[in-house]
Protein backbone atom coordinates (compact mmCIF):
# COMPACT_ATOMS: atom_id res chain seq x y z
CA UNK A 1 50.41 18.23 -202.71
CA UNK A 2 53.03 16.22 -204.92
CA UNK A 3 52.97 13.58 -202.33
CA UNK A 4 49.82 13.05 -202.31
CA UNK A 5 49.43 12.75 -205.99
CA UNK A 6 52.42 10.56 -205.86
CA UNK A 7 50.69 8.37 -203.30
CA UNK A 8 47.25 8.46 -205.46
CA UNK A 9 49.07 7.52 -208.79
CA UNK A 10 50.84 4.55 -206.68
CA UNK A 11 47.30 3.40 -205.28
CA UNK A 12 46.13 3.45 -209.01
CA UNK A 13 48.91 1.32 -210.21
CA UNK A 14 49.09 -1.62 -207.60
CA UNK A 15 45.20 -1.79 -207.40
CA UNK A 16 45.26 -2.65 -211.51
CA UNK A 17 48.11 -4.66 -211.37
CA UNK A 18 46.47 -6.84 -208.55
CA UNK A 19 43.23 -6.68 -210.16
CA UNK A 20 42.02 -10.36 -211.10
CA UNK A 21 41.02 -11.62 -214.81
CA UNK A 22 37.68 -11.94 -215.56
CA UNK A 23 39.26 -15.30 -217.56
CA UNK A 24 36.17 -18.49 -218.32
CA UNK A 25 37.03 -21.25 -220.06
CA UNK A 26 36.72 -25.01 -220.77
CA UNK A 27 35.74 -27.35 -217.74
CA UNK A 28 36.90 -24.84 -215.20
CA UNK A 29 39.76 -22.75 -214.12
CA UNK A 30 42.27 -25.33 -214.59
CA UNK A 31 40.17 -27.68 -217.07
CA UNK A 32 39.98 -30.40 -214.90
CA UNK A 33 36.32 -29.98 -214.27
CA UNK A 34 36.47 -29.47 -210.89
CA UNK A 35 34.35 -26.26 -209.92
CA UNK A 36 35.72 -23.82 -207.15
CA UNK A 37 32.47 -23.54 -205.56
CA UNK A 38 31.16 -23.76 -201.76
CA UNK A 39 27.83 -23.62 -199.82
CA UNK A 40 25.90 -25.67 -202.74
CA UNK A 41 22.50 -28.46 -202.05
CA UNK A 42 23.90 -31.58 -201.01
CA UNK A 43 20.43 -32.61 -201.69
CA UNK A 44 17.74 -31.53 -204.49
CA UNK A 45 14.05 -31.50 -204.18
CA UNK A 46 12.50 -34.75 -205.90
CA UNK A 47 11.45 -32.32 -209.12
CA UNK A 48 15.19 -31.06 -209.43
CA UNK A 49 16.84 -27.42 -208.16
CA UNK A 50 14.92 -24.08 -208.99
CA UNK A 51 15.06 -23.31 -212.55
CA UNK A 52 15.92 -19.79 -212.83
CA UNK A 53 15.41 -19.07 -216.39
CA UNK A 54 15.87 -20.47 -219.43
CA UNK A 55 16.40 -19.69 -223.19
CA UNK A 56 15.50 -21.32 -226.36
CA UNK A 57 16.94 -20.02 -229.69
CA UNK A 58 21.14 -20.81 -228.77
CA UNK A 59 20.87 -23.24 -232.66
CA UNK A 60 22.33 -27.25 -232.26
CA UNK A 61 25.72 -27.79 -230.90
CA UNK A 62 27.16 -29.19 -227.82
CA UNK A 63 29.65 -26.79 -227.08
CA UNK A 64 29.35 -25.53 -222.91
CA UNK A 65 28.94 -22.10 -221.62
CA UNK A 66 32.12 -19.72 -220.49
CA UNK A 67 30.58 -17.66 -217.71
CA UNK A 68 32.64 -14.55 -216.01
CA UNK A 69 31.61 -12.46 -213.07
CA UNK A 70 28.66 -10.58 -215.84
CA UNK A 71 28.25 -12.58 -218.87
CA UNK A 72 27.88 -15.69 -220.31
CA UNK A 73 29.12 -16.53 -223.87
CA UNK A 74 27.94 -20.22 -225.92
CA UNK A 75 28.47 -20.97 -229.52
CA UNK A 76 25.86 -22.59 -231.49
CA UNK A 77 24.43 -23.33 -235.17
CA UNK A 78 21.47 -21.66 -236.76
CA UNK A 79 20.93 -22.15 -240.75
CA UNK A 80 24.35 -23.79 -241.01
CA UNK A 81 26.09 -20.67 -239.92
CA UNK A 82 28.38 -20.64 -236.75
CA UNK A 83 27.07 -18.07 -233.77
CA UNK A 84 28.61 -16.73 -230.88
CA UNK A 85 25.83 -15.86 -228.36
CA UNK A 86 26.38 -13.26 -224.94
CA UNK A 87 23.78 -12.96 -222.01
CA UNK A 88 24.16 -11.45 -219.32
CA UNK A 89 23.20 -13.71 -215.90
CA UNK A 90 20.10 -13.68 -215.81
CA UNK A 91 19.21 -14.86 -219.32
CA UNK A 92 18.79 -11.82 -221.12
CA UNK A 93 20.49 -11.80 -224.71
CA UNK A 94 23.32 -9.33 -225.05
CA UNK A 95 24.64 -9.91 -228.75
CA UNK A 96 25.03 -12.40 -231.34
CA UNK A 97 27.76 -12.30 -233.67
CA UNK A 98 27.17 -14.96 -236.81
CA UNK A 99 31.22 -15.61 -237.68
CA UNK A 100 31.79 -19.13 -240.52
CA UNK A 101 29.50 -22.17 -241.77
CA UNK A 102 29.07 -24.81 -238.97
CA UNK A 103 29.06 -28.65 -239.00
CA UNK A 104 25.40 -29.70 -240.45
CA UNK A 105 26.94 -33.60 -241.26
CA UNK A 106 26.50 -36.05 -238.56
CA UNK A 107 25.81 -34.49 -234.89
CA UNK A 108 25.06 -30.84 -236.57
CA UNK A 109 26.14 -28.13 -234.42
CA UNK A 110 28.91 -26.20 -232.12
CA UNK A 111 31.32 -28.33 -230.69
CA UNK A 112 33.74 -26.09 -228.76
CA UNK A 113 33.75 -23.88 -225.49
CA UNK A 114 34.03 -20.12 -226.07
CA UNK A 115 37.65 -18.67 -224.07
CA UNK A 116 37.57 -15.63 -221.92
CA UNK A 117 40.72 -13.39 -221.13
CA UNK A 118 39.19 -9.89 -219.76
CA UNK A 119 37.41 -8.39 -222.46
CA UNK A 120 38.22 -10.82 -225.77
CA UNK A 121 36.24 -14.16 -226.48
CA UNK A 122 38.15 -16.73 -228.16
CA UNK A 123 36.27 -19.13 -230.76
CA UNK A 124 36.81 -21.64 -233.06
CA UNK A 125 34.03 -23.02 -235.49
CA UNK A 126 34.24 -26.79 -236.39
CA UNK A 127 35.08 -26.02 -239.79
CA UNK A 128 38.24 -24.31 -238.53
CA UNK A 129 37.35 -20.17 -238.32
CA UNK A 130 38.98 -18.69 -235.44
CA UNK A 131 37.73 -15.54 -234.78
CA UNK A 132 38.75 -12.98 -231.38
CA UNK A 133 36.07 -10.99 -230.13
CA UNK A 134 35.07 -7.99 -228.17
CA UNK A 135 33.27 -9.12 -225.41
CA UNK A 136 31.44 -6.00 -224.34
CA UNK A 137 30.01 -5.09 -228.20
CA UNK A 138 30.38 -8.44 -229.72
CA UNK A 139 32.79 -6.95 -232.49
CA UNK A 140 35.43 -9.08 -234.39
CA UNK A 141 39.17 -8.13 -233.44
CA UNK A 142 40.91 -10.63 -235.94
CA UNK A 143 39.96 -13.87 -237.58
CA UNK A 144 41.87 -16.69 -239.38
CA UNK A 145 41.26 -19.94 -240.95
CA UNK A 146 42.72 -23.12 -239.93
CA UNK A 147 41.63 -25.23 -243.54
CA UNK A 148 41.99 -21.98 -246.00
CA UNK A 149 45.47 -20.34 -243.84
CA UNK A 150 47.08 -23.48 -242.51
CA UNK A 151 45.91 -26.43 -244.63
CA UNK A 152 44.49 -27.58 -241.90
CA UNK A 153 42.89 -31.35 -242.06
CA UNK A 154 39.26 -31.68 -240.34
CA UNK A 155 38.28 -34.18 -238.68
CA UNK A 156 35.15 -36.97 -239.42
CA UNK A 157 33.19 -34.72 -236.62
CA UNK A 158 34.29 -31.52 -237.31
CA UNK A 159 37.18 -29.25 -234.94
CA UNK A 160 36.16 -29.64 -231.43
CA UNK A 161 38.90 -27.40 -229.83
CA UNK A 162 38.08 -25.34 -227.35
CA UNK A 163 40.57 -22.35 -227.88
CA UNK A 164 44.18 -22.44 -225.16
CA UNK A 165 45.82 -19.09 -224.04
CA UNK A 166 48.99 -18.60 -222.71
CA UNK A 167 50.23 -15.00 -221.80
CA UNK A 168 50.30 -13.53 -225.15
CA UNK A 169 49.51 -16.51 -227.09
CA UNK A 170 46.68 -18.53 -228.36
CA UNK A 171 46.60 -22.18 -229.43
CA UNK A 172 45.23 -24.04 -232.19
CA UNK A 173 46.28 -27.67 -233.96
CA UNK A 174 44.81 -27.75 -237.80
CA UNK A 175 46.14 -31.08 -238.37
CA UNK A 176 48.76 -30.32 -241.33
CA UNK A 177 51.87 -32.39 -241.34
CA UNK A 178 53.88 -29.26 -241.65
CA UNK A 179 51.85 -26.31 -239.61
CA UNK A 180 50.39 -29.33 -237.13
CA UNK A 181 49.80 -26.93 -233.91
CA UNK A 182 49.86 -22.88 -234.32
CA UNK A 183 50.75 -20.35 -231.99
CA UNK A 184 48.96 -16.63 -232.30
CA UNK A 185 49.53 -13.62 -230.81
CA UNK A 186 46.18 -13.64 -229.42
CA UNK A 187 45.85 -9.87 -229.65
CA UNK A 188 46.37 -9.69 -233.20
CA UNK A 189 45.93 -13.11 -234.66
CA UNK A 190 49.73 -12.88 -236.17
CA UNK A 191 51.53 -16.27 -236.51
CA UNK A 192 54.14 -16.46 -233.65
CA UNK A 193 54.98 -19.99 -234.56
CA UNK A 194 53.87 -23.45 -235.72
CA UNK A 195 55.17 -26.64 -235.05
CA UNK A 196 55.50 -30.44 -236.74
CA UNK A 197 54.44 -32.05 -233.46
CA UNK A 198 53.16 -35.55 -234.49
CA UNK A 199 52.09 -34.59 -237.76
CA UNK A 200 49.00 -36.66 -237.18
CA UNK A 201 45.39 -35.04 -237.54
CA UNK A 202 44.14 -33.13 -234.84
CA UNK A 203 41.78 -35.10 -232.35
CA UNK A 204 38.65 -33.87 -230.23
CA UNK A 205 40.71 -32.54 -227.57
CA UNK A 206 40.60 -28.96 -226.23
CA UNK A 207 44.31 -29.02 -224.33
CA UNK A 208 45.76 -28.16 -221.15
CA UNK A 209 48.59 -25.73 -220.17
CA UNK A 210 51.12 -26.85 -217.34
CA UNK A 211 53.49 -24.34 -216.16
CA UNK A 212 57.00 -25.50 -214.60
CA UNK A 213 59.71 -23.50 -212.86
CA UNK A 214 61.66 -23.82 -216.02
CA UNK A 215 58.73 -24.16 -219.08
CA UNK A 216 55.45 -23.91 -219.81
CA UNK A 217 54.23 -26.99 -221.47
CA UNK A 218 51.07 -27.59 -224.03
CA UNK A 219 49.42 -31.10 -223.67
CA UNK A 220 47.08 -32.18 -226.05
CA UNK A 221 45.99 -35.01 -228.05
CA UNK A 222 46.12 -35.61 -231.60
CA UNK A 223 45.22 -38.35 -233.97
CA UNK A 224 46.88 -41.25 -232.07
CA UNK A 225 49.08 -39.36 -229.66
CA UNK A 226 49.01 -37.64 -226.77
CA UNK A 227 52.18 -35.17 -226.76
CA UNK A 228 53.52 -31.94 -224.82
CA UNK A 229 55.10 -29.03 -226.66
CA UNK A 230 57.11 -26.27 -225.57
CA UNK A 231 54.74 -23.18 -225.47
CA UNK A 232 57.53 -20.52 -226.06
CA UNK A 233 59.19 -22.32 -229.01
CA UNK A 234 56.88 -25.19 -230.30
CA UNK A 235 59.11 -27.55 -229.48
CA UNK A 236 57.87 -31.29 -229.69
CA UNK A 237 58.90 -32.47 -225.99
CA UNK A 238 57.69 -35.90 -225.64
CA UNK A 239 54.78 -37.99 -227.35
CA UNK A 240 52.47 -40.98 -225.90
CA UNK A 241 50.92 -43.37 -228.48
CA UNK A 242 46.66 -44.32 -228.00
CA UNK A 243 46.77 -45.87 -231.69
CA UNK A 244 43.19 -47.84 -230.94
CA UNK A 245 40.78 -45.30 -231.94
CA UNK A 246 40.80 -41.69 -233.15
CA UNK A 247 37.97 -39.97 -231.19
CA UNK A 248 40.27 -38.46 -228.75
CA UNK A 249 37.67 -35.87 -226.22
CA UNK A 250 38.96 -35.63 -222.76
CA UNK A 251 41.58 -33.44 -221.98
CA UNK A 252 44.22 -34.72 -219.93
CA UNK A 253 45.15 -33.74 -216.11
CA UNK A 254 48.23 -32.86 -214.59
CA UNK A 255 48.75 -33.25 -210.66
CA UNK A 256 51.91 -33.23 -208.45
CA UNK A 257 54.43 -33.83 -211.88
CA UNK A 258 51.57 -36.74 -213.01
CA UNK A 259 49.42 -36.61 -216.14
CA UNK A 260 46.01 -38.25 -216.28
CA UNK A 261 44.66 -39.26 -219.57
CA UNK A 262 41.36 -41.06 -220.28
CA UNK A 263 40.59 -42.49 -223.84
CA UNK A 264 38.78 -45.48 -225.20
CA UNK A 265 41.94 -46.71 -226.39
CA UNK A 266 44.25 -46.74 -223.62
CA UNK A 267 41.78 -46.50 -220.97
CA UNK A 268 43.31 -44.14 -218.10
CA UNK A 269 46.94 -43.79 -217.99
CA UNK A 270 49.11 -42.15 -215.80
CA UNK A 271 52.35 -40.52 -216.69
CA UNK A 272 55.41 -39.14 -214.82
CA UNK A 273 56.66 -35.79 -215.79
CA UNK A 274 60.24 -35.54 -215.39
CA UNK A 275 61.05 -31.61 -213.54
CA UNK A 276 62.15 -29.85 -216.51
CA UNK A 277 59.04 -31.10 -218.54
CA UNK A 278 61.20 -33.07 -221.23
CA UNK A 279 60.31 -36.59 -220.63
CA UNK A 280 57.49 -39.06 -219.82
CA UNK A 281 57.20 -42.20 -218.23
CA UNK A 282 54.40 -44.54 -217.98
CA UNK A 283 52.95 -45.55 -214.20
CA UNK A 284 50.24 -47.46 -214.70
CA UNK A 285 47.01 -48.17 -217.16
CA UNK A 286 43.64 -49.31 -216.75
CA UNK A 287 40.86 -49.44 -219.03
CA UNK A 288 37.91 -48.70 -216.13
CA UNK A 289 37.80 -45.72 -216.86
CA UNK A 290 37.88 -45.43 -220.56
CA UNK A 291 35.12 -42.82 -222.27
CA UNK A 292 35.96 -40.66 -225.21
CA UNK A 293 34.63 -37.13 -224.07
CA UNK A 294 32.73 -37.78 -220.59
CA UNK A 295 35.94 -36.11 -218.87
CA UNK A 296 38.12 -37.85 -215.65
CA UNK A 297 37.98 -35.93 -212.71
CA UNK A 298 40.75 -36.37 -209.83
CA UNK A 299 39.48 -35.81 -205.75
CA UNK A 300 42.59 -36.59 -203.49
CA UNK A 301 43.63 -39.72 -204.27
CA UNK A 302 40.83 -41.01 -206.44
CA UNK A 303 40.12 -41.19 -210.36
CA UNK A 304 36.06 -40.82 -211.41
CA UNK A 305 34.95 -41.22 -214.76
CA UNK A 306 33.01 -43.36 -216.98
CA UNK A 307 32.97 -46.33 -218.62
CA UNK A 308 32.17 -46.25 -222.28
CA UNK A 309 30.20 -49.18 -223.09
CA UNK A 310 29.74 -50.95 -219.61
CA UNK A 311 27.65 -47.81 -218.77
CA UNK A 312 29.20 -47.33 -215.14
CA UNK A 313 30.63 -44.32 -213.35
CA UNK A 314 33.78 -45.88 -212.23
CA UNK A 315 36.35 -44.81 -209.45
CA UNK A 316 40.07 -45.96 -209.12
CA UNK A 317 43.18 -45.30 -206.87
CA UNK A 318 45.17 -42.58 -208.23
CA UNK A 319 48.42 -44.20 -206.97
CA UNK A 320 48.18 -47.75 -207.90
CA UNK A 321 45.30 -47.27 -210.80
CA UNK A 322 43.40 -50.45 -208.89
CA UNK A 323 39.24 -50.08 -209.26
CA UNK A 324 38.06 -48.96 -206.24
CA UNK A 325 33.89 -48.93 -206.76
CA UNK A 326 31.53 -48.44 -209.75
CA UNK A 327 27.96 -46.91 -209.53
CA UNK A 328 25.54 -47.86 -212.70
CA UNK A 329 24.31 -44.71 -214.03
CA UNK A 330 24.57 -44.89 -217.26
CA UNK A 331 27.60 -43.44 -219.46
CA UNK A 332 27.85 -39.66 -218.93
CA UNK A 333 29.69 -36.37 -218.33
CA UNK A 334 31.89 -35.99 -214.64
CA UNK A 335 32.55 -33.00 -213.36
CA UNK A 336 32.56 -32.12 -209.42
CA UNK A 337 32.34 -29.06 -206.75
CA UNK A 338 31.79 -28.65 -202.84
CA UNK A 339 32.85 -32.30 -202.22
CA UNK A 340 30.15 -33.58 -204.46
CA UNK A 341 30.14 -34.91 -207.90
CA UNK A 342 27.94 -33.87 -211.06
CA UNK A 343 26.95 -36.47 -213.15
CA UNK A 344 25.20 -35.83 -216.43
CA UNK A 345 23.75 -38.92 -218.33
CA UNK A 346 23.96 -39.48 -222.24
CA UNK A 347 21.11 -41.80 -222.55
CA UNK A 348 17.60 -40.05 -220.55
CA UNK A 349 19.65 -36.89 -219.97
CA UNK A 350 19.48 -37.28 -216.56
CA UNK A 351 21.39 -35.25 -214.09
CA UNK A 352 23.39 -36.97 -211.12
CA UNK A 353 24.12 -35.55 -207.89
CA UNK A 354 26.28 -38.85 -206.19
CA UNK A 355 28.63 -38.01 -203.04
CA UNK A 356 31.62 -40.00 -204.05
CA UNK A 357 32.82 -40.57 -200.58
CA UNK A 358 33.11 -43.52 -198.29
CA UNK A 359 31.60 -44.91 -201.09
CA UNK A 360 29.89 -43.61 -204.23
CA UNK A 361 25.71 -42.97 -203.59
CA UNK A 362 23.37 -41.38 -205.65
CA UNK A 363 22.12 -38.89 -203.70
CA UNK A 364 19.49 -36.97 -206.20
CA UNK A 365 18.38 -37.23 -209.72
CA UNK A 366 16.44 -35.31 -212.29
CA UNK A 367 15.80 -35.27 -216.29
CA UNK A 368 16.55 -32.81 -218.51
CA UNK A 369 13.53 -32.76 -220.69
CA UNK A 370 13.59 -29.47 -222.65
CA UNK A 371 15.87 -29.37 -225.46
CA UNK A 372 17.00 -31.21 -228.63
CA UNK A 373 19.68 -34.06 -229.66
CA UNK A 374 21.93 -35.64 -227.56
CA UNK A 375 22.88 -34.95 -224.30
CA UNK A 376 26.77 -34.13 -224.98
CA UNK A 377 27.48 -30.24 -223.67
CA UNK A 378 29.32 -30.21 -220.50
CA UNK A 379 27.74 -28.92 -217.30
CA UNK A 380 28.87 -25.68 -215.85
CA UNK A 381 28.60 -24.83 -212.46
CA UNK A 382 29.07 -20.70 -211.46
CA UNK A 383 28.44 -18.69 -208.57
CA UNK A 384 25.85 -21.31 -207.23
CA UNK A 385 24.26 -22.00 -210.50
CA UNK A 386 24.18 -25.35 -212.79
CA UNK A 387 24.28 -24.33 -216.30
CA UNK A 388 23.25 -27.19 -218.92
CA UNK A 389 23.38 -26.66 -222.37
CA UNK A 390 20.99 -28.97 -224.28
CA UNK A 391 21.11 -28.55 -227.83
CA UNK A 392 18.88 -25.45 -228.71
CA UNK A 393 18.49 -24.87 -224.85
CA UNK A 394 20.13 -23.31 -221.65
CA UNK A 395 18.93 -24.06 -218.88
CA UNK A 396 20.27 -22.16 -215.71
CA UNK A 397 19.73 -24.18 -212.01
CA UNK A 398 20.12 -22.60 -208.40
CA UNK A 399 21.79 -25.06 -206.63
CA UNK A 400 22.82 -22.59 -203.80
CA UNK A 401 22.19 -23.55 -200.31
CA UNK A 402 19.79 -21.18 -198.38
CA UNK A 403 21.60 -19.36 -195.60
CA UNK A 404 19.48 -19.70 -192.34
C-alpha cells in the first residue's frame, strides 16, 4: 500500500513539473512575430475569413491581445483611465480592472501588450503604472510607478513597453539616468536591481530575452541605443548607437548568435553576438527595411518588413542584407504563420495575406472597417484565429482550414 502511494505521489510530482505555462505575450512566443500555427486558409473568401464575434467597448489604444489556452487579456482607455480587459474565447467579457490615468495627448490610448506567466497578467500604463494581476479574478497582486518610484522620464508618446519576464524577474526601463532599466521580483513587485544602462530615455520598444549557455541577456532599445544587459546583475554588456530619430518600436531579433534590428534610423542592421554575450559586431546595414513599429520578421534566410515612407513591404537576404523583392502594399504591420505572411496596412486598414515565397504575391485582401483611429495594434494569430485590435474594437477571424 506504501508503494503505491509512493508511486501516486511520484506521478503527481513529474506530471506538474512537466506541465507547460499557460505564458502569452508580445508578438508571439519568442517576440519575433512569427505564429506557431498549422492547417490555416492559404486563401480567403473575396469578403474576408468568418468573423466569429466581435466586441465594441475595449476604450482607444493600440496595444494587441495576449491570448492563452482560455482567455484573452487587452488594455485599453476609457475616460482617461487605463483598463485591463479579460474574455474568455469566444468574446464574452470576464473582468475589467481600471488600474492609472492613460495617454489622452496625441494618439490617446493603450500602447502596450498585456504579459502572461500562468495565472498573473503583467501591465504597464503609458504613464508608467505597473500593476501584476490575478488572472482568474482580475485582482491586483502589487503595483508600482515608474515616474512617482523611479523618476522615470516619459516619453513624447507615452511608455509603450510591453512588460519582459525572466524566471523570477520582470523588466521595465523608466528612463532615469540613475534607475535607467529595473528589475522586479515579479511576484512581489520588490526591486531586485536597477541599472545605468545608457542613461538615455526609454524608447517604444517592448524587449527581447536571449538566453546563452553562460547568460541570459536583455536587448532593448532606448533613446538612441540599442544595448544588451545582463539579466542576473544589470550589467551594461554592450551598446549600438541609432542617433537619427527617437521613435524606437520594433523589437529586435536574435537568430543563430545574430541580432536583427529595424529602425528608421539605421534601417536593418545585423549584429554578431560574440558566445558569452559580451560583445557586438556590426555585419551589415540597409535602410530597405526601415519602419519604426511595423515589426521585421525573419523566414530562413530572408528579412520582411516595411518601408516607412516608400510604402513597400520589402524582403532582403539575411546573410548579405542585399534587397531581394518589394511588394507595394502600403506601410504596415508583418507578422507570419503556416508559411504565409500577415500583412496589416496603416493607411485603409487593410489586411494582407501575401505568400512570400518564390516570390512575394498577394494572395487575399480585406478591410477592416469597424473600429476607430489608426490602424497601429498588432495582429494576433491563436489556435486558428486572427485577432485585430482596432481601436475601440476586437475583432476575432477563423482562418482555420476545414478538415475534409
Amino acid at each position: 500500500m506504501k508503494n503505491l502511494i509512493f508511486l501516486f505521489i511520484t506521478i503527481l510530482f513529474f506530471s506538474s513539473c512537466t506541465q507547460q505555462p499557460d505564458n502569452a505575450q508580445w508578438r508571439g512566443d519568442n517576440r519575433d512575430g512569427i505564429y506557431q500555427e498549422t492547417n490555416l486558409l492559404k486563401v480567403w473568401p473575396e469578403e474576408g475569413p468568418e468573423l466569429l464575434w466581435e466586441y465594441e467597448g475595449v476604450g482607444n489604444g493600440y496595444g494587441s491581445p495576449a491570448i492563452t489556452s482560455d482567455k484573452l487579456f487587452i488594455n485599453g482607455e476609457i475616460d482617461s483611465l487605463s483598463h485591463l480587459f479579460a474574455f474568455d474565447l469566444t468574446g464574452q467579457l470576464l473582468w475589467k480592472f481600471e488600474y492609472d490615468s492613460s495617454w489622452v495627448v496625441n494618439y490617446p490610448g493603450s500602447r502596450s501588450t498585456p504579459t502572461v506567466v500562468n495565472d498573473l497578467v503583467y501591465v504597464c500604463s503609458p504613464m508608467g503604472e505597473i500593476v501584476c494581476v490575478n488572472a482568474n479574478e482580475g485582482t491586483k497582486q502589487w503595483s508600482t510607478n515608474m515616474i512617482k518610484d523611479y523618476k522615470g522620464k516619459n516619453t513624447r508618446f507615452g511608455f509603450s513597453q510591453s512588460l519582459l519576464v525572466d524566471g523570477d524577474k520582470v523588466f521595465f526601463a523608466p528612463g532615469d539616468s540613475i534607475t535607467n532599466v529595473v528589475a522586479f521580483n515579479r511576484f512581489t513587485g520588490e526591486t531586485i536591481w536597477t541599472s545605468k544602462a545608457k542613461s538615455e530615455k526609454a524608447a517604444y520598444c517592448s524587449p527581447l530575452l536571449i538566453q546563452l549557455p553562460t547568460r541570459n541577456i536583455l536587448v532593448t532599445f532606448s533613446e538612441f541605443s540599442l544595448f544588451g544587459l545582463d539579466t542576473k546583475s544589470g550589467e551594461l554588456l554592450w551598446a549600438f548607437e541609432d542617433t537619427i530619430i527617437d521613435t524606437k518600436g520594433n523589437t529586435p531579433l536574435y537568430v543563430d548568435g545574430h541580432i536583427y534590428c529595424a529602425s528608421y534610423g539605421n534601417g536593418t542592421v545585423k549584429l554578431k553576438l560574440s558566445d558569452d554575450g559580451s560583445e557586438i559586431t556590426e555585419v551589415w546595414r540597409n535602410k530597405e527595411i526601415n519602419n519604426i513599429q511595423g515589426g521585421l520578421i525573419k523566414i530562413a534566410d530572408k528579412l520582411y518588413g516595411s518601408r516607412h515612407q516608400k510604402f513597400k513591404l520589402n524582403v532582403l537576404d539575411a546573410n548579405s542584407g542585399e534587397f531581394i523583392d518589394s511588394l507595394e502594399v502600403k506601410r504596415g504591420i508583418t507578422i507570419a504563420a503556416d508559411d504565409m505572411l500577415y500583412y496589416y496596412a496603416e493607411q485603409g486598414g487593410f489586411m494582407n495575406l501575401i505568400n512570400p515565397e518564390p516570390k512575394l504575391t498577394l494572395i487575399s485582401e480585406f478591410r477592416i472597417e469597424k473600429g476607430t483611429k489608426e490602424h497601429f495594434a498588432h495582429p494576433v494569430i491563436k489556435n486558428g484565429v486572427l485577432y485585430i485590435r482596432h481601436g475601440n474594437v476586437l475583432l476575432a477571424y477563423n482562418i482555420r482550414k476545414e478538415e475534409v
